[in-house]
PDB file of N, CA and C in Angstrom:
ATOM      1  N   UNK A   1      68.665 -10.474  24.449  1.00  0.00           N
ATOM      2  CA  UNK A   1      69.680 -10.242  23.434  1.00  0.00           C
ATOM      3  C   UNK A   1      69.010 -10.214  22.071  1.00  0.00           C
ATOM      4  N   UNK A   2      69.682  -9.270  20.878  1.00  0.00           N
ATOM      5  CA  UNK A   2      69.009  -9.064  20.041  1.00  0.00           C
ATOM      6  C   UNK A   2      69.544  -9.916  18.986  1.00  0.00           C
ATOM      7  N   UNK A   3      68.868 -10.700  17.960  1.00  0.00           N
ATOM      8  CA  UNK A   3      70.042 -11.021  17.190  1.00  0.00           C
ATOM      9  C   UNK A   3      69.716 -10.820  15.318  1.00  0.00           C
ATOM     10  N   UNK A   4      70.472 -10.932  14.590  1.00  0.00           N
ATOM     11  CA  UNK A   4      70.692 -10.305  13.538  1.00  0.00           C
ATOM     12  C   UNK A   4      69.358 -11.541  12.468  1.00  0.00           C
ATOM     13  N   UNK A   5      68.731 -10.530  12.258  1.00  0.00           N
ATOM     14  CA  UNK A   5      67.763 -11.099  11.391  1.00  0.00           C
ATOM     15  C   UNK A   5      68.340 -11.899  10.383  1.00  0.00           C
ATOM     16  N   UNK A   6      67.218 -13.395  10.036  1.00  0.00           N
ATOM     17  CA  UNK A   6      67.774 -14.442   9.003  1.00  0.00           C
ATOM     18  C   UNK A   6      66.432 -15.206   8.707  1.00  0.00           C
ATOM     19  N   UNK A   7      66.164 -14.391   7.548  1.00  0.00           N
ATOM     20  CA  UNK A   7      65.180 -14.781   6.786  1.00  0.00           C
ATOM     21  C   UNK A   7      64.864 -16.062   6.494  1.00  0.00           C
ATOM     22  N   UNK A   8      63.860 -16.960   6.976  1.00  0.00           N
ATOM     23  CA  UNK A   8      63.159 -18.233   6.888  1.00  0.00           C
ATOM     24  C   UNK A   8      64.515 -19.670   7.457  1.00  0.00           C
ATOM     25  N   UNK A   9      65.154 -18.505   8.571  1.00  0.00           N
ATOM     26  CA  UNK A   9      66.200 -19.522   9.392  1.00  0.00           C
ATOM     27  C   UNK A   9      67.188 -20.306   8.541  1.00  0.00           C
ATOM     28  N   UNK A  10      67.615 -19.545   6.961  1.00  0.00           N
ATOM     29  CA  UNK A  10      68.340 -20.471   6.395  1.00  0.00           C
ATOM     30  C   UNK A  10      69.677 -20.133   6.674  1.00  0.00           C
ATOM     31  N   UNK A  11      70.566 -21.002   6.432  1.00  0.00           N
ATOM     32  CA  UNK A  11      72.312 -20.852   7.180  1.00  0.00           C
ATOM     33  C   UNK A  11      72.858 -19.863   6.302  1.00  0.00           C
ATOM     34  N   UNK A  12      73.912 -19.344   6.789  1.00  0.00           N
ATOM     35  CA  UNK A  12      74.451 -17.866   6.187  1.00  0.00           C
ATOM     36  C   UNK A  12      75.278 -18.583   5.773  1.00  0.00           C
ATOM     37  N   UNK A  13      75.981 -17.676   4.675  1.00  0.00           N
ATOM     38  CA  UNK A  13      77.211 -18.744   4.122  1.00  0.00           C
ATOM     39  C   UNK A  13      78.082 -17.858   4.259  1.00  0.00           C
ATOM     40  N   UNK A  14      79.222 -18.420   4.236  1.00  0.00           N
ATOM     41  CA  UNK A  14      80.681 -18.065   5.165  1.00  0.00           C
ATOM     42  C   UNK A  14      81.922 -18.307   3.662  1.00  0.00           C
ATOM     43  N   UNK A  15      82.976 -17.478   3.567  1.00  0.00           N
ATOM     44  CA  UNK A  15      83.765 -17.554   2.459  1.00  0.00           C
ATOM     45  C   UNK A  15      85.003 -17.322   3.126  1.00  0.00           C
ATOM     46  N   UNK A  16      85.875 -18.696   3.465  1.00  0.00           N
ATOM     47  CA  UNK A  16      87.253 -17.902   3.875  1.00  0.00           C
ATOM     48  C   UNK A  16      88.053 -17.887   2.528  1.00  0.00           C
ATOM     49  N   UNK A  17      88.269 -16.405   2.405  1.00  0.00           N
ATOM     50  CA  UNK A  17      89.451 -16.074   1.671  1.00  0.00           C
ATOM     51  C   UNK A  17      90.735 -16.546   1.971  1.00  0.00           C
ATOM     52  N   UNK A  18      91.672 -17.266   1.137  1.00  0.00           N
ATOM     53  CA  UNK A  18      93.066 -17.724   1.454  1.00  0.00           C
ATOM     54  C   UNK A  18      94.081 -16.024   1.760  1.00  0.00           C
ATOM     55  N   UNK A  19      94.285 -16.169   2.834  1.00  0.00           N
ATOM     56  CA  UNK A  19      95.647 -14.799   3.079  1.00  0.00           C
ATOM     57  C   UNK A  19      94.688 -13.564   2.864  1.00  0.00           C
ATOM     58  N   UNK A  20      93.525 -13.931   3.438  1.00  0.00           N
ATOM     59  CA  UNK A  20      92.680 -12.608   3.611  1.00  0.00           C
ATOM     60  C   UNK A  20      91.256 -12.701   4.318  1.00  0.00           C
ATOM     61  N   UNK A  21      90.237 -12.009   4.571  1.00  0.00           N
ATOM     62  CA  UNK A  21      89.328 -12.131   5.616  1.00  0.00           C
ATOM     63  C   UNK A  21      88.257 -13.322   5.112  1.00  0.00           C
ATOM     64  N   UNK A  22      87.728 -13.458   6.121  1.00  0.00           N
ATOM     65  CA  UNK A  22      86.418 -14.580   6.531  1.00  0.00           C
ATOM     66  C   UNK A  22      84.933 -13.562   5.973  1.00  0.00           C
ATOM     67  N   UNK A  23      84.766 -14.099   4.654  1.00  0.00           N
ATOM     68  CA  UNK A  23      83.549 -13.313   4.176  1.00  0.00           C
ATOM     69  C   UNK A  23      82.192 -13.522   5.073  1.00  0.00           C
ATOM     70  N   UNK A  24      81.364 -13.036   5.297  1.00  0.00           N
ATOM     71  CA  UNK A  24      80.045 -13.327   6.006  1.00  0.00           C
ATOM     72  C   UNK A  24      78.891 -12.801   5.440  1.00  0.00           C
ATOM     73  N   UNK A  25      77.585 -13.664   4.677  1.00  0.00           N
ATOM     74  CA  UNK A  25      76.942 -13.049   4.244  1.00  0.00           C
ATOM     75  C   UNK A  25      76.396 -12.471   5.190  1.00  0.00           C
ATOM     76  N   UNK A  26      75.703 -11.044   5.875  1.00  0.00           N
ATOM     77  CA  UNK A  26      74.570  -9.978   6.477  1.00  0.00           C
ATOM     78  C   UNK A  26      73.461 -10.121   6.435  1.00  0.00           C
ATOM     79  N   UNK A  27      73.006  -9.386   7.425  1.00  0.00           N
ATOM     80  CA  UNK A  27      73.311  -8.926   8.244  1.00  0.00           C
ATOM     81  C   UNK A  27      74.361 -10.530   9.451  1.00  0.00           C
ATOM     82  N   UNK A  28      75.083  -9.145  10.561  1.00  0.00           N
ATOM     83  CA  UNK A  28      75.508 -10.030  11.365  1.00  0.00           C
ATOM     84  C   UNK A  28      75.647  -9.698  12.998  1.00  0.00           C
ATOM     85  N   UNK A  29      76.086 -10.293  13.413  1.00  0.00           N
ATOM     86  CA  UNK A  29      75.901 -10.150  15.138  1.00  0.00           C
ATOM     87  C   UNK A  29      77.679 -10.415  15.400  1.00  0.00           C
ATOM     88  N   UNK A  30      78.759  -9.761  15.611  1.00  0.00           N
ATOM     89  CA  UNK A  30      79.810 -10.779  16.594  1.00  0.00           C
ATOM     90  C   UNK A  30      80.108 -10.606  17.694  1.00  0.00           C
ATOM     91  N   UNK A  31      80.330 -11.527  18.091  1.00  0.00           N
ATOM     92  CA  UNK A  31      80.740 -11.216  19.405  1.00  0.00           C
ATOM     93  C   UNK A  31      82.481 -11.534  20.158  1.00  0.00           C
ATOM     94  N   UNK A  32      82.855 -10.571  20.476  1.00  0.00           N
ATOM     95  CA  UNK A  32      84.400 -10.276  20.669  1.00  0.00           C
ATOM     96  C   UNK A  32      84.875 -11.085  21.800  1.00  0.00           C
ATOM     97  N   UNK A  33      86.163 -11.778  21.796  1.00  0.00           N
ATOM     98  CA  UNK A  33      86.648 -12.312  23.353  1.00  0.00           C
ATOM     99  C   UNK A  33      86.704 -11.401  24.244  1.00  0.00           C
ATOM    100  N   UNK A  34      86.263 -10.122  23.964  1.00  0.00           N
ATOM    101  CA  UNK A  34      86.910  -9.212  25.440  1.00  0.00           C
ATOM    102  C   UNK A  34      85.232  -8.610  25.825  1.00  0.00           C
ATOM    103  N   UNK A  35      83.924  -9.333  25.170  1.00  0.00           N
ATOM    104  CA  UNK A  35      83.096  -9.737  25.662  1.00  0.00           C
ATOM    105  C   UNK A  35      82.074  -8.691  24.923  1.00  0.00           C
ATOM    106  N   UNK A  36      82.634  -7.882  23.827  1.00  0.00           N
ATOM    107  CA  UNK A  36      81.806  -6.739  23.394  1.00  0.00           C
ATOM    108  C   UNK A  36      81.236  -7.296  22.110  1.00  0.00           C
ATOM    109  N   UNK A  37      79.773  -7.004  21.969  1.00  0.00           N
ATOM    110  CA  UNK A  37      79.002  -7.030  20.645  1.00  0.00           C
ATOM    111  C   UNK A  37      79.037  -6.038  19.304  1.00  0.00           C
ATOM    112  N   UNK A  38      79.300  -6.461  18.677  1.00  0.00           N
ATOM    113  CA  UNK A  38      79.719  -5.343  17.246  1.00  0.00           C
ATOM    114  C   UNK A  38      78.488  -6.023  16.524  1.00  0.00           C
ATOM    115  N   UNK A  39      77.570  -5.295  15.601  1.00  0.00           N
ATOM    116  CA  UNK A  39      76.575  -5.369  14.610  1.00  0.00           C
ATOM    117  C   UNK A  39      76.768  -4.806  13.253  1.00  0.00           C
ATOM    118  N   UNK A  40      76.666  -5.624  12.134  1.00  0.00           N
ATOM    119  CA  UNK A  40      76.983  -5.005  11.350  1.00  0.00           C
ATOM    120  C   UNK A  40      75.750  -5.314  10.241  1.00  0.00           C
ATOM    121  N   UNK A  41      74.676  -4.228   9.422  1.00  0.00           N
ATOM    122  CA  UNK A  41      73.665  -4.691   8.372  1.00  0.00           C
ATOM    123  C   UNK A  41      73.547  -4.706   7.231  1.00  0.00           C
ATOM    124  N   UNK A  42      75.095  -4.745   7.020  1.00  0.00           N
ATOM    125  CA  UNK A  42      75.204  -5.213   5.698  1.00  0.00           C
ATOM    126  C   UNK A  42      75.020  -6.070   4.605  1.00  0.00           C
ATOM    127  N   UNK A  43      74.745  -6.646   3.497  1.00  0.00           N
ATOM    128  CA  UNK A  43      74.794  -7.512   3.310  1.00  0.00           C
ATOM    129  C   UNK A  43      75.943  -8.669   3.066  1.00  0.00           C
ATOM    130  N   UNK A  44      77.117  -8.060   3.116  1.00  0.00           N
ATOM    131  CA  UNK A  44      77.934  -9.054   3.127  1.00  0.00           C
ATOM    132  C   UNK A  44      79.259  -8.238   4.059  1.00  0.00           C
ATOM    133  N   UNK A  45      79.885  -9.161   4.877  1.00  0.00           N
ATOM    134  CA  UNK A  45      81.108  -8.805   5.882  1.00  0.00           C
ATOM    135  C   UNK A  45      82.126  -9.087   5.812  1.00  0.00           C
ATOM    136  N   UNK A  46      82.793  -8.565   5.792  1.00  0.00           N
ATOM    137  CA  UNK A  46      84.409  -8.896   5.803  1.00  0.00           C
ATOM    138  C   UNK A  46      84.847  -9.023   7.238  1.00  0.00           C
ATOM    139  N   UNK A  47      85.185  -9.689   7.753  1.00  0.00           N
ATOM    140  CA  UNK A  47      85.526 -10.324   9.047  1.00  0.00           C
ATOM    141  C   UNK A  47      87.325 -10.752   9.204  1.00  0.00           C
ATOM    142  N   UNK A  48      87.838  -9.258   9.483  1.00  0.00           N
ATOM    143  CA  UNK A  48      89.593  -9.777   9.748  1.00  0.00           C
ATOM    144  C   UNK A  48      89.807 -10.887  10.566  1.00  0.00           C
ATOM    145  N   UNK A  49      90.692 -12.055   9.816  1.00  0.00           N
ATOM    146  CA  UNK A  49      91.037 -13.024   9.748  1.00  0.00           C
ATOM    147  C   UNK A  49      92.932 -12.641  10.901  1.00  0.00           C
ATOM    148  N   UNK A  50      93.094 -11.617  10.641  1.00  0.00           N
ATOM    149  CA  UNK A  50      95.038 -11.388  11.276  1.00  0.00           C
ATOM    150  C   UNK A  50      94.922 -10.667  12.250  1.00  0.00           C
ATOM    151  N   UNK A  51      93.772 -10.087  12.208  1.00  0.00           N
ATOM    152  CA  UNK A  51      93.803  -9.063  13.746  1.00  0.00           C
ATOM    153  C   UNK A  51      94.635  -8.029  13.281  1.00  0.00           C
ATOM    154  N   UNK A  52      94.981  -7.376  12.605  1.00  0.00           N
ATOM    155  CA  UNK A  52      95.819  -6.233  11.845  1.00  0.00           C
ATOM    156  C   UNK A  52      94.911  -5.056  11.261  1.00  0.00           C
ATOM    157  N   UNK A  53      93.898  -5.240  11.401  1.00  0.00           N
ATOM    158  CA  UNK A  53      92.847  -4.340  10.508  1.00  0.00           C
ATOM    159  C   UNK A  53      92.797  -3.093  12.146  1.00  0.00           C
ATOM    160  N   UNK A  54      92.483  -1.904  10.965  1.00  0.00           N
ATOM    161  CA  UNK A  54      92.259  -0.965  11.958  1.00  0.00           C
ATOM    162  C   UNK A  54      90.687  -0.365  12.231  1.00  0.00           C
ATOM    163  N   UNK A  55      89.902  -1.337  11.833  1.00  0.00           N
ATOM    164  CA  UNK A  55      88.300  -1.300  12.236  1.00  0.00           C
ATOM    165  C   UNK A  55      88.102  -2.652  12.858  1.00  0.00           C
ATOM    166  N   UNK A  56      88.947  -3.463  13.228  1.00  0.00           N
ATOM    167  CA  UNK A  56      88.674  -4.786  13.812  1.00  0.00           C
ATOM    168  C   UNK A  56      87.114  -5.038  14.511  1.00  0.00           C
ATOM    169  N   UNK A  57      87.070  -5.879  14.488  1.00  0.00           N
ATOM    170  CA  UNK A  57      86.763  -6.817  13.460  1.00  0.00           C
ATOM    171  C   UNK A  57      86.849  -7.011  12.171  1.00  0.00           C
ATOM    172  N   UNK A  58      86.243  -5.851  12.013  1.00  0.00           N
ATOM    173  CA  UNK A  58      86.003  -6.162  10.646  1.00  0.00           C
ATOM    174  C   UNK A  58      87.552  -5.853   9.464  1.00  0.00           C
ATOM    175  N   UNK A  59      87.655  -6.144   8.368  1.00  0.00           N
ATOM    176  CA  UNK A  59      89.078  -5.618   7.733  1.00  0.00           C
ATOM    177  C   UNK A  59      88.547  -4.818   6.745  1.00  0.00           C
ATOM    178  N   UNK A  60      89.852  -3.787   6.676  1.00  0.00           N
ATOM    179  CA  UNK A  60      89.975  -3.102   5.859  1.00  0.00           C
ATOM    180  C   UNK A  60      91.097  -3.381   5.047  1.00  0.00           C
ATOM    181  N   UNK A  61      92.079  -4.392   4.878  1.00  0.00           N
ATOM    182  CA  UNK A  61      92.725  -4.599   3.917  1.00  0.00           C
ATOM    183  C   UNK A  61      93.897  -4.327   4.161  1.00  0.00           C
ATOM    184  N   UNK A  62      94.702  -3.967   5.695  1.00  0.00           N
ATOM    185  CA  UNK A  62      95.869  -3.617   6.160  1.00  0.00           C
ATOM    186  C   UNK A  62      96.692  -4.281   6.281  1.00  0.00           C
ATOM    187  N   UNK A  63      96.082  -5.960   6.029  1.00  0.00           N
ATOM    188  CA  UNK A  63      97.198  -7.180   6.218  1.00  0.00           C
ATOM    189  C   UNK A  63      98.247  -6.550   4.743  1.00  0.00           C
ATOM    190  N   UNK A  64      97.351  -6.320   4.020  1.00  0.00           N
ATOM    191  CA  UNK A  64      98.293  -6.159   2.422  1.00  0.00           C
ATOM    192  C   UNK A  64      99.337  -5.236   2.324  1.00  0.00           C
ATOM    193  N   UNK A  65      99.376  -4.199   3.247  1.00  0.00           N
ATOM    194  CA  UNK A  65     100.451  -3.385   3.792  1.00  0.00           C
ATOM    195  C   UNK A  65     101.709  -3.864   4.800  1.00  0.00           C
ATOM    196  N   UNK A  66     101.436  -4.969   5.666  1.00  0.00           N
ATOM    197  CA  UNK A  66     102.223  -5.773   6.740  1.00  0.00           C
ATOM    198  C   UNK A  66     102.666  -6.601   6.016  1.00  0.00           C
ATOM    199  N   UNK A  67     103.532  -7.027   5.977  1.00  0.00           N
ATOM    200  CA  UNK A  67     104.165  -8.692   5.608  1.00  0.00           C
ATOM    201  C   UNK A  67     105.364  -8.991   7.293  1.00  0.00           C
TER     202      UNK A  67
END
């Protein structure tokens, strides 16, 4: 398994937004309950938090359209 490079093993830092996604600094690795790997090398991720996003995992900002 491959996993997402992290320069001199230091911890990534993580930003949950209140009523919006789980920031992730990048690159990243996730891995889905229905058992599939998504990669993303960015430097920073937006990680849907509602499951409403239509690139899920990741968000695009569709919760703000749903109430």
């Amino acid at each position: 398994m491959q996993t997402a490079p992290n320069p001199g093993n230091e911890p990534r830092r993580v930003t949950v937004v209140p009523g919006g996604p789980i920031l992730v600094e990048g690159p990243v690795e996730l891995r889905l309950d229905d058992g599939r790997t998504v990669v993303s090398d960015r430097f920073q991720v937006a990680v849907c938090a509602c499951r409403r996003s239509r690139v899920y995992p990741f968000c695009d900002a569709s919760h703000r359209k749903r109430r």
